[in-house]
N, C-alpha and C. Protein backbone atom coordinates (compact mmCIF):
# COMPACT_ATOMS: atom_id res chain seq x y z
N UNK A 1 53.23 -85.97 -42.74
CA UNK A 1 54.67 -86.09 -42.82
C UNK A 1 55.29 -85.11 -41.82
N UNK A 2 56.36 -85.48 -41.22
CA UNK A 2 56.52 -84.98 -39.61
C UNK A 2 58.45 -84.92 -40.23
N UNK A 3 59.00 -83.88 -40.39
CA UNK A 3 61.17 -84.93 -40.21
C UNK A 3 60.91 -85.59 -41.52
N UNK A 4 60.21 -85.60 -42.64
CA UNK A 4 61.01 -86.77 -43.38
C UNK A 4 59.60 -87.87 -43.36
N UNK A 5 59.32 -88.52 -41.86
CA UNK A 5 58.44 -89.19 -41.54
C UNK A 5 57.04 -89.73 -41.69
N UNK A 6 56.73 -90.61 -42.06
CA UNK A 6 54.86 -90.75 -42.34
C UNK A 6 54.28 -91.67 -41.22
N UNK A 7 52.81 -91.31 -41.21
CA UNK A 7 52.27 -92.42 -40.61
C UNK A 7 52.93 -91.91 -38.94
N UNK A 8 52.36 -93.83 -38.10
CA UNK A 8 52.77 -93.67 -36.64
C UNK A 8 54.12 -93.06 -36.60
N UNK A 9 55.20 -92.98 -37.58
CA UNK A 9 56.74 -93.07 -37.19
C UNK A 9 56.70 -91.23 -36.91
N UNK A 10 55.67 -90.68 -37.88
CA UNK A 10 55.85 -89.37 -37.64
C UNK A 10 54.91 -88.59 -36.15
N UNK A 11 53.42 -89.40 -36.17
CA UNK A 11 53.23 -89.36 -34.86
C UNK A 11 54.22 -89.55 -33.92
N UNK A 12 54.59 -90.82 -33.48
CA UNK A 12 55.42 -90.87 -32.20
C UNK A 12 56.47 -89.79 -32.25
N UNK A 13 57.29 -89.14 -33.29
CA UNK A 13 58.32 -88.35 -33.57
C UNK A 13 57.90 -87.08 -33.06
N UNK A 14 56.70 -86.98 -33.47
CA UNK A 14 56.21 -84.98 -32.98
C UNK A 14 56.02 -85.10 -31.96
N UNK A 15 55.25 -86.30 -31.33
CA UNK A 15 54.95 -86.06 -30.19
C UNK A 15 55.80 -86.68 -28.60
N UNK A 16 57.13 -87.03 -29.27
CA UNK A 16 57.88 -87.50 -28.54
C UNK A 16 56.99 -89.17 -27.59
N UNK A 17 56.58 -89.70 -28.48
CA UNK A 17 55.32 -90.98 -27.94
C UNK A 17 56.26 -92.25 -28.45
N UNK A 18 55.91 -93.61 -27.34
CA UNK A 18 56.30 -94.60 -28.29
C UNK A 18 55.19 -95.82 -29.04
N UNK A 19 55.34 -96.55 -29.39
CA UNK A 19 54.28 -97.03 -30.22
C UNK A 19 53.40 -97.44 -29.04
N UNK A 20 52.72 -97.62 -28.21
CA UNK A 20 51.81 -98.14 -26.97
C UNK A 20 51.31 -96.66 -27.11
N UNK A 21 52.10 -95.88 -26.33
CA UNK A 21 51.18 -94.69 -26.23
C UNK A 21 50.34 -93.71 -27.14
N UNK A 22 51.27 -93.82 -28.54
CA UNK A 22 51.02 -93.62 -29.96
C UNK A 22 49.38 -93.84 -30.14
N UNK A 23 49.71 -95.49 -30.10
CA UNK A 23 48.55 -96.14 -30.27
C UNK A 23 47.12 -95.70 -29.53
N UNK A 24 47.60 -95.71 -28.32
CA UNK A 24 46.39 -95.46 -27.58
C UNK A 24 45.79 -94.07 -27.34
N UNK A 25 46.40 -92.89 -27.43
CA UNK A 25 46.27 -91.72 -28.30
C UNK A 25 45.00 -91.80 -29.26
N UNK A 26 46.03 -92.09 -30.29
CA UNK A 26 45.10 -91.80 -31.71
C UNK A 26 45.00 -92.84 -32.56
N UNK A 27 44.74 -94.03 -31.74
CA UNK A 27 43.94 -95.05 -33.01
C UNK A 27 42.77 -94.89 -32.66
N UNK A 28 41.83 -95.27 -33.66
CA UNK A 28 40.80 -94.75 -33.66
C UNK A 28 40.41 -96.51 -32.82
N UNK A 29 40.33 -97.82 -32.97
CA UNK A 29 40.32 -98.46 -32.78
C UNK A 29 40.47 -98.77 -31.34
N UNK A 30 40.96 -97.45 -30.40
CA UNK A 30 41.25 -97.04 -29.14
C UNK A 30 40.18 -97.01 -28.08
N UNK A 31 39.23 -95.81 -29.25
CA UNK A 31 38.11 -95.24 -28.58
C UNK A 31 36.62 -95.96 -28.64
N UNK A 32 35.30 -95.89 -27.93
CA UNK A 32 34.39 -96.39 -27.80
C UNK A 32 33.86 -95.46 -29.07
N UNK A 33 33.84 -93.99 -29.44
CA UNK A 33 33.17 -93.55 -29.77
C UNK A 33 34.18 -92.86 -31.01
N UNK A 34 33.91 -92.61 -32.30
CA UNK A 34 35.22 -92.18 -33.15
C UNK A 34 34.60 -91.02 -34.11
N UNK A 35 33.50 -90.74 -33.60
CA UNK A 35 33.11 -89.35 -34.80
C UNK A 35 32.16 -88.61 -33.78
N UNK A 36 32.67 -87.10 -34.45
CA UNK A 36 32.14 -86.06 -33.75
C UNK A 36 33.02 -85.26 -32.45
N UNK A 37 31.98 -84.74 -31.49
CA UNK A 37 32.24 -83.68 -30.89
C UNK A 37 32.67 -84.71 -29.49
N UNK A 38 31.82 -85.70 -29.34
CA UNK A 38 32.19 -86.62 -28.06
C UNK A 38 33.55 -87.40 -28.29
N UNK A 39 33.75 -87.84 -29.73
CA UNK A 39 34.82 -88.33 -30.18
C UNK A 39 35.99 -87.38 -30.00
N UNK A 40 35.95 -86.18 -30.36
CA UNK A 40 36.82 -85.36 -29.65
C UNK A 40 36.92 -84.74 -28.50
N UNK A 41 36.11 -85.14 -27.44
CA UNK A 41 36.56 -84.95 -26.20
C UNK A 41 36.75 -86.11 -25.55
N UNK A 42 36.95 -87.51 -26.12
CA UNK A 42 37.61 -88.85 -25.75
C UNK A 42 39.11 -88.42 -25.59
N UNK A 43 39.26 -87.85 -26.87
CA UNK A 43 40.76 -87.99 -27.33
C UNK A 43 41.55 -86.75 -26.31
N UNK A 44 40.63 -85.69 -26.31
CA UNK A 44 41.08 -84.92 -25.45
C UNK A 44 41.34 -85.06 -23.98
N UNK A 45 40.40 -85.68 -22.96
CA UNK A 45 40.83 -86.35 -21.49
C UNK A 45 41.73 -86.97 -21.89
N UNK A 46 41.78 -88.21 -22.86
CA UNK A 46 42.84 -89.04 -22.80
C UNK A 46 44.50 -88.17 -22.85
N UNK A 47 44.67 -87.35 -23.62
CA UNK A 47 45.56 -86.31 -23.67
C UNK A 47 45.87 -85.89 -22.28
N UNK A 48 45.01 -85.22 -21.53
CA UNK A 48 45.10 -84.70 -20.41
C UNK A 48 46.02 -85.72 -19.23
N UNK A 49 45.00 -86.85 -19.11
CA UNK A 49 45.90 -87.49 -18.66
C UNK A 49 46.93 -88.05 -18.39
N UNK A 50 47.37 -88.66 -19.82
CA UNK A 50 48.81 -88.25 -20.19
C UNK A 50 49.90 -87.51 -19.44
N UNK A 51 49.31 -86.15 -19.67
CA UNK A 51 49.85 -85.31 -19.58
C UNK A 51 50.22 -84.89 -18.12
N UNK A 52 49.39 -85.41 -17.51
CA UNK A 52 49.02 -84.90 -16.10
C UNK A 52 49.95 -86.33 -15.23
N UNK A 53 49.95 -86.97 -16.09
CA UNK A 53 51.08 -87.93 -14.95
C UNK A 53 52.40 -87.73 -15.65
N UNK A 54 52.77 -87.52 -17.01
CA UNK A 54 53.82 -87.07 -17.20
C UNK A 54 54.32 -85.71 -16.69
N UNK A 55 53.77 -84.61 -15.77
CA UNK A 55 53.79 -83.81 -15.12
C UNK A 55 54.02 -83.97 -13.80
N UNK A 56 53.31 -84.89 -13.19
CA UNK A 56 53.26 -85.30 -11.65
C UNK A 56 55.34 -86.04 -11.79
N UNK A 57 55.37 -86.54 -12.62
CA UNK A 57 56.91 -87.73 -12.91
C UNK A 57 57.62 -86.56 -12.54
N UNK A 58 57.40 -85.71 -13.44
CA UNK A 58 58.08 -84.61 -13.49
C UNK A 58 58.80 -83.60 -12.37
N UNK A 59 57.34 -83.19 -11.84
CA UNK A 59 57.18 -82.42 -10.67
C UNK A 59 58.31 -83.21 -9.42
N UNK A 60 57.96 -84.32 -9.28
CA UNK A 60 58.30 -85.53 -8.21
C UNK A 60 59.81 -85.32 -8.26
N UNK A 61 60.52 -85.42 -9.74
CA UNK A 61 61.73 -85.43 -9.62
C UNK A 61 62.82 -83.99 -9.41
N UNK A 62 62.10 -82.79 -9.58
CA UNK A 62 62.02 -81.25 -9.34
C UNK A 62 62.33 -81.17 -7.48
N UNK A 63 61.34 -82.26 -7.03
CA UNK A 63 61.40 -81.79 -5.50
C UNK A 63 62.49 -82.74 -4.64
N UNK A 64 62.98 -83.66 -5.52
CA UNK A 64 63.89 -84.26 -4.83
C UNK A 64 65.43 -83.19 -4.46
């Protein structure tokens, strides 16, 4: 529970995500692999990446 929120509504909410990206995040249904230590470093690149083009968007519009 996230605001009030359960479930995806409170995911997408914390993490400022919309349901696509939500999804592809953290459904488990996402990943090839869903338990353990490899399972958590799926989820983690996938994060990164994310992150790393929502940064580049970012950056891009900084240098204009």
């Amino acid at each position: 529970m996230y605001r009030g929120l359960e479930g995806w509504n409170a995911v997408k909410s914390f993490f400022d995500l919309d349901q696509v990206q939500a999804v592809r995040l953290f459904a488990e249904h996402s990943y090839e692999v869903t338990e353990g230590e490899a399972a958590a470093r799926a989820v983690a690149a996938r994060i990164r990446q994310v992150i790393v083009a929502l940064d580049t968007a970012v950056q891009e519009r900084q240098d204009r």
